[in-house]
Structure formats: structure tokens, C-alpha cells
C-alpha atoms as a PDB file:
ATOM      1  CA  UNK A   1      69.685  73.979 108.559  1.00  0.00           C
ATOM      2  CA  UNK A   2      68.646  78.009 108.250  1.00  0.00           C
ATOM      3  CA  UNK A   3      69.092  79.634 104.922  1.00  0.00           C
ATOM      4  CA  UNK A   4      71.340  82.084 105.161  1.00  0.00           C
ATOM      5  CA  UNK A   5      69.190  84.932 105.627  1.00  0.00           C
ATOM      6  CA  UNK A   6      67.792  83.606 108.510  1.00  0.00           C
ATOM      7  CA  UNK A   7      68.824  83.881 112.097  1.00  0.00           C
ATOM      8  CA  UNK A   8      69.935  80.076 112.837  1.00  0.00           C
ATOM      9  CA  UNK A   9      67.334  78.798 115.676  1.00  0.00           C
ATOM     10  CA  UNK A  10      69.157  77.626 119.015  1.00  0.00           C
ATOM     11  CA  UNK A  11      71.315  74.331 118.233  1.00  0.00           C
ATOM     12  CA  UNK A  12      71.751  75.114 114.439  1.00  0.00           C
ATOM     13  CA  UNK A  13      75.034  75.686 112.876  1.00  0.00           C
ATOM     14  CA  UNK A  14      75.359  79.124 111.207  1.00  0.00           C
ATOM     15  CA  UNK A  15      76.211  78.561 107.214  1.00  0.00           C
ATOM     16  CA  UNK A  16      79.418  78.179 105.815  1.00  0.00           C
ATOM     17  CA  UNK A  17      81.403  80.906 104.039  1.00  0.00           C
ATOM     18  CA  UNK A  18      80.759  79.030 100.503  1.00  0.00           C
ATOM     19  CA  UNK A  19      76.849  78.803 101.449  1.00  0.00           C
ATOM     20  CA  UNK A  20      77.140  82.514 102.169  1.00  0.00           C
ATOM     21  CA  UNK A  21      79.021  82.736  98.818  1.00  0.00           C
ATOM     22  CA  UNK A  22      76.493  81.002  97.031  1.00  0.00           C
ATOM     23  CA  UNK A  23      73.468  83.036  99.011  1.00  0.00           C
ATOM     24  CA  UNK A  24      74.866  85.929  97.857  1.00  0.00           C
ATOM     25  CA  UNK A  25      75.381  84.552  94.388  1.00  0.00           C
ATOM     26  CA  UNK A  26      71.486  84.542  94.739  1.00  0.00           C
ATOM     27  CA  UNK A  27      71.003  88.152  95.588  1.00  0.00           C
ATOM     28  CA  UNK A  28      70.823  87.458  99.419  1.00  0.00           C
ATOM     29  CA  UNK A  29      72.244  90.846 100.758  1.00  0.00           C
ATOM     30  CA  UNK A  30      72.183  89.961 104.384  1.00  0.00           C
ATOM     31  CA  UNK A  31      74.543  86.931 103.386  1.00  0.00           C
ATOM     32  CA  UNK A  32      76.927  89.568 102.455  1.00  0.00           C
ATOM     33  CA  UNK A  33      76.227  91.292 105.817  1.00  0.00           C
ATOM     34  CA  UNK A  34      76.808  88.175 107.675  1.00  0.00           C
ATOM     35  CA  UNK A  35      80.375  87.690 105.077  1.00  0.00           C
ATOM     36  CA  UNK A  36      81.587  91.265 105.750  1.00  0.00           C
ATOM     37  CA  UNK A  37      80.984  90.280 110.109  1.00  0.00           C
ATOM     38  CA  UNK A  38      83.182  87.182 109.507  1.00  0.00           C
ATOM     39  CA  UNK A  39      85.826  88.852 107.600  1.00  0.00           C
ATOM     40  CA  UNK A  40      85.579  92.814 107.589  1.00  0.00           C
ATOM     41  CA  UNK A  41      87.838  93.657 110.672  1.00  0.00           C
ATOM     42  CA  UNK A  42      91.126  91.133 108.973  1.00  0.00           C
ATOM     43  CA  UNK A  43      90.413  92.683 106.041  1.00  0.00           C
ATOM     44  CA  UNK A  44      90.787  95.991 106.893  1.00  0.00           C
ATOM     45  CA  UNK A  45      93.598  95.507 108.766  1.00  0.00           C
ATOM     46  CA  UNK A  46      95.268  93.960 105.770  1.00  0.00           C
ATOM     47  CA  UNK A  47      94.079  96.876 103.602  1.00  0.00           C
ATOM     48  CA  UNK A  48      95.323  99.396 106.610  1.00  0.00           C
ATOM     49  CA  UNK A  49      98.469  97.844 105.905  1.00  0.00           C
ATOM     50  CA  UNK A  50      98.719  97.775 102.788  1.00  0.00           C
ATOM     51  CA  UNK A  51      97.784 101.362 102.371  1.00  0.00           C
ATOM     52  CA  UNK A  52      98.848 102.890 105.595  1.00  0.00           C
ATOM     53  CA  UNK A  53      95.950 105.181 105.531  1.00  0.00           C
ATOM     54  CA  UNK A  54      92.526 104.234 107.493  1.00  0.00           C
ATOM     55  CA  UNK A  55      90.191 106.137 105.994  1.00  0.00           C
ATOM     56  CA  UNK A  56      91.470 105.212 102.488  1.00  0.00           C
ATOM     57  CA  UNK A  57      91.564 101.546 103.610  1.00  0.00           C
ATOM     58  CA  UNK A  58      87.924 101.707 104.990  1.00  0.00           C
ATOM     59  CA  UNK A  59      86.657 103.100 101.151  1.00  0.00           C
ATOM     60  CA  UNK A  60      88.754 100.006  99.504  1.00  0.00           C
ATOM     61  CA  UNK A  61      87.020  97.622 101.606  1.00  0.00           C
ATOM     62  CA  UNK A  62      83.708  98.605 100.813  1.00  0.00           C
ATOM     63  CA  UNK A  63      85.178  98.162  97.100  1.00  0.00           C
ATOM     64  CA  UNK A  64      86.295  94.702  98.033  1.00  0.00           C
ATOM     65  CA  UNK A  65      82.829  93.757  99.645  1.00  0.00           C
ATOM     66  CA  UNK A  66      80.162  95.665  95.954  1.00  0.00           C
ATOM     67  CA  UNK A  67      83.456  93.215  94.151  1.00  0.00           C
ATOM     68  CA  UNK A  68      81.992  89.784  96.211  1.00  0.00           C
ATOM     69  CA  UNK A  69      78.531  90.841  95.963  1.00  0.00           C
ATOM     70  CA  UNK A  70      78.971  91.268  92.103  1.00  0.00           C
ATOM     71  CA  UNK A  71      81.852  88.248  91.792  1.00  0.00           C
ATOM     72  CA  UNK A  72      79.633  85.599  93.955  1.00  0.00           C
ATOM     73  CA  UNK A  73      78.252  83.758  91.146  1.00  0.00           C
ATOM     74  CA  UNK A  74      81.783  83.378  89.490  1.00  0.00           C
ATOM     75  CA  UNK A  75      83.402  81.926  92.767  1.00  0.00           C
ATOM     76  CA  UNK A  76      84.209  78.385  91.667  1.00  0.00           C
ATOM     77  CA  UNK A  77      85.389  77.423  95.199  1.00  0.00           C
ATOM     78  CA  UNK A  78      89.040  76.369  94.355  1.00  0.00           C
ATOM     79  CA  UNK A  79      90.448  78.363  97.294  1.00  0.00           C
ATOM     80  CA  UNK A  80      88.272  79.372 100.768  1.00  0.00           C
ATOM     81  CA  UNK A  81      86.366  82.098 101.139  1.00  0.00           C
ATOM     82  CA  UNK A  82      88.630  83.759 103.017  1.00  0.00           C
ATOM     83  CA  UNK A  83      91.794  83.680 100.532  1.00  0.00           C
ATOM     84  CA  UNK A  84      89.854  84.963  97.658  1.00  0.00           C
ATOM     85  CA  UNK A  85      88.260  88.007  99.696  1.00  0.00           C
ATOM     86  CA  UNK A  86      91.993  88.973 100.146  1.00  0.00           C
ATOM     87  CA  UNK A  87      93.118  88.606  96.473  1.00  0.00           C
ATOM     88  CA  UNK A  88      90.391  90.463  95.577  1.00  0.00           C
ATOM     89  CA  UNK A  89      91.855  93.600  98.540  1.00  0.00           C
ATOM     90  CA  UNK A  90      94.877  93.038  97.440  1.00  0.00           C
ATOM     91  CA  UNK A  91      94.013  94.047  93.899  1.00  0.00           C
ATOM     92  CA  UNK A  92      91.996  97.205  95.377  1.00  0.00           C
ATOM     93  CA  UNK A  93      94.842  98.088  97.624  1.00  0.00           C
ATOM     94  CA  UNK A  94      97.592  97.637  94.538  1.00  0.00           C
ATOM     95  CA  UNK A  95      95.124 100.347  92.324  1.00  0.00           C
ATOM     96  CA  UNK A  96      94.185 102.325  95.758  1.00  0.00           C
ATOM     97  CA  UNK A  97      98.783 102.681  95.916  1.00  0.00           C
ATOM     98  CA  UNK A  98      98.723 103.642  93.006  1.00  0.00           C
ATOM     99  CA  UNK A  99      96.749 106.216  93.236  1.00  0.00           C
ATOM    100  CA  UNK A 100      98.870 107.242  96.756  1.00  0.00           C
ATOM    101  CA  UNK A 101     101.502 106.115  97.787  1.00  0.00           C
ATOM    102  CA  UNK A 102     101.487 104.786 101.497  1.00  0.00           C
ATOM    103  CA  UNK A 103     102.678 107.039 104.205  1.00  0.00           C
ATOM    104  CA  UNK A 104     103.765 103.820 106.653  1.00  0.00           C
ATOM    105  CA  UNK A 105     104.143 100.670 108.079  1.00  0.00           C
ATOM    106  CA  UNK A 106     100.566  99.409 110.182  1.00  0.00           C
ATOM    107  CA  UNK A 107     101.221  95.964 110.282  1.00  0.00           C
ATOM    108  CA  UNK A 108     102.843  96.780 113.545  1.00  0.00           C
ATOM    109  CA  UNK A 109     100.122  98.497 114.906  1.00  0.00           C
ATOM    110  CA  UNK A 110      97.797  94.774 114.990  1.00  0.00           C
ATOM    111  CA  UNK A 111      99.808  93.594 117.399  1.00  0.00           C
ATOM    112  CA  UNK A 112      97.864  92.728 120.409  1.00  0.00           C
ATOM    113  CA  UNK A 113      98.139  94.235 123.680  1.00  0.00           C
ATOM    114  CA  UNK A 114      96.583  92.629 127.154  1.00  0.00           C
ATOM    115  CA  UNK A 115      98.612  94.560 129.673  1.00  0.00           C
ATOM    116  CA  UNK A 116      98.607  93.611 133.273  1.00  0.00           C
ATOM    117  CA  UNK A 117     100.442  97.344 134.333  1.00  0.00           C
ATOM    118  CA  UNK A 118     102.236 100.025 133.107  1.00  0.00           C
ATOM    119  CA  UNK A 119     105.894  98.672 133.110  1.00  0.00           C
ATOM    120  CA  UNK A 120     104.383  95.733 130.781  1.00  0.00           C
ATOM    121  CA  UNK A 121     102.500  98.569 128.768  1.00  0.00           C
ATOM    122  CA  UNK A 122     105.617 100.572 128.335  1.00  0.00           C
ATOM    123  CA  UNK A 123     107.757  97.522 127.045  1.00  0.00           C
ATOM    124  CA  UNK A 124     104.620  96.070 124.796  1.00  0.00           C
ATOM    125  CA  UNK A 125     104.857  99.858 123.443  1.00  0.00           C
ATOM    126  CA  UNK A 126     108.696  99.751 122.608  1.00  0.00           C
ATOM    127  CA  UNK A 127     108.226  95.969 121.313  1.00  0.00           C
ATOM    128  CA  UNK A 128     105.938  97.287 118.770  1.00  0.00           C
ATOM    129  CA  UNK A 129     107.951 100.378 118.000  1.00  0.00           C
ATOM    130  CA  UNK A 130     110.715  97.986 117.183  1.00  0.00           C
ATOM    131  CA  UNK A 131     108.541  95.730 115.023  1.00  0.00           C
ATOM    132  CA  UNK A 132     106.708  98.590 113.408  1.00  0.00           C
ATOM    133  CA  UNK A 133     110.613 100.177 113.026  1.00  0.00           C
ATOM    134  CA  UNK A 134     112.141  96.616 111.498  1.00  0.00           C
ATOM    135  CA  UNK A 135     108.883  96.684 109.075  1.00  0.00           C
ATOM    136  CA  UNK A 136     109.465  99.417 107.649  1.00  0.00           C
ATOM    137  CA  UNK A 137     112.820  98.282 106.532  1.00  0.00           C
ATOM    138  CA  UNK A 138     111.003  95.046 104.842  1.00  0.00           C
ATOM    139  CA  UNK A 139     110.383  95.484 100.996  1.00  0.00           C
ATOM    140  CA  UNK A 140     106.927  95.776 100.055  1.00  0.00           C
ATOM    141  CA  UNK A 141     106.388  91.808  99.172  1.00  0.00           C
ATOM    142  CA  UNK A 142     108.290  90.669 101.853  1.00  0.00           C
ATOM    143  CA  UNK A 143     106.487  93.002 104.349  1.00  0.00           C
ATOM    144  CA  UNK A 144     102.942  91.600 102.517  1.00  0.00           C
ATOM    145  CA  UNK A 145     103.979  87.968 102.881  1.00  0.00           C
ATOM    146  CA  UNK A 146     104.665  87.703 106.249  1.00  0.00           C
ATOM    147  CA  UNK A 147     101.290  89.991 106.838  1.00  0.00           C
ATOM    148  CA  UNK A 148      99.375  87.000 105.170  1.00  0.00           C
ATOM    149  CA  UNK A 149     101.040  84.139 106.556  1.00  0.00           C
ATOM    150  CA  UNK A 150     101.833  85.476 110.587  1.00  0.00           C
ATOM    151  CA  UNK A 151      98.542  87.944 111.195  1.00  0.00           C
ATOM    152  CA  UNK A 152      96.048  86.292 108.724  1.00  0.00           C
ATOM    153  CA  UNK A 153      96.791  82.788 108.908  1.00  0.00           C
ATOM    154  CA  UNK A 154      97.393  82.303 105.620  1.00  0.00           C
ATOM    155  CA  UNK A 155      99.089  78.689 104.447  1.00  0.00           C
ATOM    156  CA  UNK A 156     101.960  79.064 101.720  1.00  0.00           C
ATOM    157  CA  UNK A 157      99.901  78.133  98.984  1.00  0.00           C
ATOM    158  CA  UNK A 158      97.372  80.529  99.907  1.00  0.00           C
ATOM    159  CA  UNK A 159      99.158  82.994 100.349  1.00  0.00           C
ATOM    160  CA  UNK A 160     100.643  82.259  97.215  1.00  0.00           C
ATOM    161  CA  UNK A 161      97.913  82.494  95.480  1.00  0.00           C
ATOM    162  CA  UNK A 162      96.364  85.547  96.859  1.00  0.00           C
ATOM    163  CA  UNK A 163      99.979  87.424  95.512  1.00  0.00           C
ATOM    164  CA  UNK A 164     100.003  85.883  92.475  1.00  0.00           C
ATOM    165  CA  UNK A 165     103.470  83.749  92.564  1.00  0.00           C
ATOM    166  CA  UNK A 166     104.684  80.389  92.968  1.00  0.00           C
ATOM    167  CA  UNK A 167     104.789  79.030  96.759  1.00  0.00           C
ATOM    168  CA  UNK A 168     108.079  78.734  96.462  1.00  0.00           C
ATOM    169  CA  UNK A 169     108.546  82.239  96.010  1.00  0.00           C
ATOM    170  CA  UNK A 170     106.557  82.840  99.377  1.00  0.00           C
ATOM    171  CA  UNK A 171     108.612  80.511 101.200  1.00  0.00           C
ATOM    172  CA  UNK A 172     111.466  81.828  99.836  1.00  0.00           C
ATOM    173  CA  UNK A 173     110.178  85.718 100.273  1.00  0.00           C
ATOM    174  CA  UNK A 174     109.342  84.657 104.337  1.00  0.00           C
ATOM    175  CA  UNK A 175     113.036  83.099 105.054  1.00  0.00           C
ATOM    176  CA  UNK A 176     114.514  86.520 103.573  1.00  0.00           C
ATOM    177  CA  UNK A 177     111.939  88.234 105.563  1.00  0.00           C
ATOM    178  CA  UNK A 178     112.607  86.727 108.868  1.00  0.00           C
ATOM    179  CA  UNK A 179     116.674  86.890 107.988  1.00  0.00           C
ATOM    180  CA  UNK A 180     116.203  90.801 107.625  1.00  0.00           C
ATOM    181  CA  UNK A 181     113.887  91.472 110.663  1.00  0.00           C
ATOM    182  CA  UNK A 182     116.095  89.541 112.812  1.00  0.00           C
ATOM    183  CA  UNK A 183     119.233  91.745 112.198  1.00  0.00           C
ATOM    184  CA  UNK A 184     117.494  95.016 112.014  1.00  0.00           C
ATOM    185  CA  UNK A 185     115.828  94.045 115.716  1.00  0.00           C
ATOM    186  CA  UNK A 186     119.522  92.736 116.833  1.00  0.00           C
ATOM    187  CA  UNK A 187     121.091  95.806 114.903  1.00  0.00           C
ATOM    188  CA  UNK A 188     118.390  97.867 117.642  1.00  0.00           C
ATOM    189  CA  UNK A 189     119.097  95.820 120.624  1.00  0.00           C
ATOM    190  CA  UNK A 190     122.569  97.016 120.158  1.00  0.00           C
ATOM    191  CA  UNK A 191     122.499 100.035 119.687  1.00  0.00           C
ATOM    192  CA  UNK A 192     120.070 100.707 122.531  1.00  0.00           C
ATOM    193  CA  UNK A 193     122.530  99.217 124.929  1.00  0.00           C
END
């Protein structure tokens, strides 16, 4: 199998995220490269939402990534990869919020698009205005749980521990979630009729 700062040879599997871990545990900067490939773009996006401002969100994950390089060697592999890189952006993002509040709602804004003409453009476009309108009634955790769980994949328990709180409180924090979007997009519907 390649090390990881090696270009795997045709055939060979490309290492792990814990082998990347441990690689850069070692002082192997292009396994943090090869890390930030894997998981920059999500984690962006989750810091663009959480902070509403790209630029900002851009400076915190380059805070999140010198954190891994410098955290490697403590990473005791109780959770993936993937779930502690977002605790440790979520902890950037809650100091980077403090220091400014958020000006908006971006989780909207991830939604994907593949439009096959304008009429479908034009109603993906008010879909996501709803969404991104309905979000912004969400409280903060609410809007962060179902961020985690729906656009990054996140299991309960991961998500869980990422926040900080008991799984129950995420499954709890989703159903009130869902409740809530659900009547502010009827609440829309009906008024737009």
C-alpha cells in the first residue's frame, strides 16, 4: 500500500482518513493536503453556514485545517475523521460569531441545482428562496442540526457529538426542526396562493 505521501500506483487504494490522520501526526504535510481535498469544500460550506460570511468562513477553515495539523497526534480515533474535523469548525465558527455576528442563512444556498430549462430553473430558484426563507426562521441549533444530519451526512450520535449534547437532544432538536419548517413552508404556500 503507498504511504501517504505518495501518489498510490494504478490498482492501489488511496489511504484512509485515520492513516492520513496518523501521517500527519508524523509531520507529513501533503497528508494534510490530501485531508483538506477530501473534506475542505463540506467544511466550508458548514462554516459558510454557520457564519454567513465567505470570506470569514474561508479564514476559519484554514484555522480548522493549522488545528488538525497541530491536533493529529492527539486524535484517539473514537469518532471518524470526518466528525471530529467538524467539531473542531464548529468551535472556530462559535469564536469566529462571536466575534460577528452572522448576517444570514447559507444553508439554503447548498442546495443543488441540475436544471434541464428555465421554467425548472425559475422554480429550483423559488424552492430555495423558500428553504433559505423557512431557515432563517429555525433557531440557531435547530438550523445547525439539521445542517449536520441532511447536507453532511451526519448520524445522530455524530452529530451529537460534534454539538456537544446528548443524541437525544439531536433527535429531539430535528423533530422540532422539521415541525417548524413544515408550517413556515405551508404558512408560504398559502399565502402565495
Amino acid at each position: 500500500m503507498a504511504q501517504p505521501n505518495q501518489t498510490p500506483g494504478p490498482g492501489a487504494h488511496p489511504p484512509s482518513d485515520d492513516q492520513l490522520v496518523h501521517a500527519i501526526a508524523q509531520g507529513n504535510s501533503q497528508a494534510l493536503d490530501t485531508l483538506y481535498q477530501r473534506h475542505g469544500l463540506r467544511l466550508l460550506a458548514y462554516l459558510v453556514g454557520q457564519i454567513g460570511e465567505r470570506g470569514q468562513a474561508e479564514e476559519v477553515l484554514q484555522d480548522v485545517m493549522l488545528a488538525a495539523w497541530r491536533g493529529a497526534a492527539n486524535f484517539r480515533g473514537e469518532s471518524s475523521v470526518r466528525t471530529w474535523l467538524l467539531a473542531i469548525a464548529r468551535h472556530r465558527a462559535i469564536n469566529a460569531r462571536q466575534r460577528r455576528p452572522p448576517p444570514g442563512v447559507a444553508l439554503a444556498d447548498t442546495i443543488a441545482a441540475d436544471d434541464t430549462g428555465p421554467q425548472e430553473a425559475l422554480e429550483r430558484q423559488d424552492d430555495r428562496d423558500a428553504v433559505r426563507s423557512a431557515l432563517a426562521h429555525l433557531p440557531p441549533d435547530q438550523r445547525e442540526t439539521l445542517e449536520l444530519v441532511f447536507y453532511h451526512g451526519l448520524s445522530g450520535p455524530e452529530a451529537a457529538e460534534v454539538m456537544g449534547v446528548a443524541t437525544g437532544t439531536v433527535k429531539s432538536r430535528l423533530h422540532r426542526a422539521k415541525a417548524m419548517l413544515h408550517d413556515v413552508l405551508r404558512a408560504g404556500e398559502q399565502h402565495d396562493a
